[in-house]
Protein backbone atom coordinates (compact mmCIF):
# COMPACT_ATOMS: atom_id res chain seq x y z
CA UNK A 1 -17.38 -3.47 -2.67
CA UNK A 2 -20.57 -3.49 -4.81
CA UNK A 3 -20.69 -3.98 -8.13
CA UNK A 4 -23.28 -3.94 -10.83
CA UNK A 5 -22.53 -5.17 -14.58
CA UNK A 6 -22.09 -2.02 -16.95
CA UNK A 7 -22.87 -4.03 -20.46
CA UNK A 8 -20.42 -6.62 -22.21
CA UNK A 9 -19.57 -3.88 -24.33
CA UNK A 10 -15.50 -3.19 -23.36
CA UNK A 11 -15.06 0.51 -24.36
CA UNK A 12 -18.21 1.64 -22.35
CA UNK A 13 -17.08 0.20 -18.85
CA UNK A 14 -17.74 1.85 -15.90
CA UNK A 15 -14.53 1.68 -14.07
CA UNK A 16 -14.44 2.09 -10.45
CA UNK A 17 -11.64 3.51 -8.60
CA UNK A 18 -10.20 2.04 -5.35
CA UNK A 19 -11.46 3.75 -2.45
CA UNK A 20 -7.69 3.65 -1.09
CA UNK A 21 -6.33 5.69 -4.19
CA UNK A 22 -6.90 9.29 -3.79
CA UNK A 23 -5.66 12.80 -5.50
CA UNK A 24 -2.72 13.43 -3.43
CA UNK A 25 -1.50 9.99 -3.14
CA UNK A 26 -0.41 7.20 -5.55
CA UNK A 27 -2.46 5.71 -8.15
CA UNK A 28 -4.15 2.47 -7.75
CA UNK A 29 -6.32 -0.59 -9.41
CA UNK A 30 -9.32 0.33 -11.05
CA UNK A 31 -12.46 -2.43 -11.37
CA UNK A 32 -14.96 -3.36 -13.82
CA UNK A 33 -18.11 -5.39 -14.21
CA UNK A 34 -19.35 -7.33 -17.21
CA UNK A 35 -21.88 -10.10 -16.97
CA UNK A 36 -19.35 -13.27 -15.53
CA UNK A 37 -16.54 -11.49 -14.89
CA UNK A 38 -14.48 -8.56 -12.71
CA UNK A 39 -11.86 -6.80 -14.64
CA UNK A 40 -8.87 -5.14 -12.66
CA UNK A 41 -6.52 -2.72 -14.25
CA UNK A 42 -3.76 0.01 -12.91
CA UNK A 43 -5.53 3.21 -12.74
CA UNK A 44 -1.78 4.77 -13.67
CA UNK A 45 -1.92 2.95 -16.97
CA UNK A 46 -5.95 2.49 -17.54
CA UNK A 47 -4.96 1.43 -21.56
CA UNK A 48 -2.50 -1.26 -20.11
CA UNK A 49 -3.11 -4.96 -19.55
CA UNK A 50 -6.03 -5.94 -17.06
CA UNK A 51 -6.70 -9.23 -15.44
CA UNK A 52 -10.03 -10.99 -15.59
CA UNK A 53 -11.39 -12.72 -12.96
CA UNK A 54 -14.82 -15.06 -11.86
CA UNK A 55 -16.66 -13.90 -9.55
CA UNK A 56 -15.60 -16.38 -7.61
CA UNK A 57 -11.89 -15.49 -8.15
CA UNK A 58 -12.84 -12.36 -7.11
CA UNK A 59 -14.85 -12.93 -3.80
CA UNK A 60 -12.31 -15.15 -2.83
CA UNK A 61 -9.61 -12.44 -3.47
CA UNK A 62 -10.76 -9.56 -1.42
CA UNK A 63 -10.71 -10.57 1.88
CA UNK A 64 -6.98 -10.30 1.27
CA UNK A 65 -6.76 -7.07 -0.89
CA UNK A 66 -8.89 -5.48 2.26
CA UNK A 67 -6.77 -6.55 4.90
CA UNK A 68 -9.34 -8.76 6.72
């Protein structure tokens, strides 16, 4: 997954869906870019707590979220 930073501004994210989460089936994590860090938060509850992560953090992470 590709993503560019959308401003460090936190109410204007561009949020990005999991490609696994669709309309029929159950919700999933949404992701976010600001400059220096991915956020990650559960599309079911998009107001709810969200992790931040380095880049680094992240890259190392989704090898395993992707089955791979």
């Amino acid at each position: 997954m590709t993503l560019k930073p959308s401003g460090g501004n936190i109410t204007e994210l561009e949020w990005i869906k999991s490609s696994y989460s669709t309309a029929d089936g159950p919700s999933c994590v949404e992701v976010a870019a600001v400059p220096d860090h991915i956020l990650v938060r559960d599309s079911k509850n998009p107001s709810g707590p969200r992790l931040i992560l380095t880049p680094t953090t992240w890259a190392t992470f989704l090898p395993y979220a992707s089955g791979h």
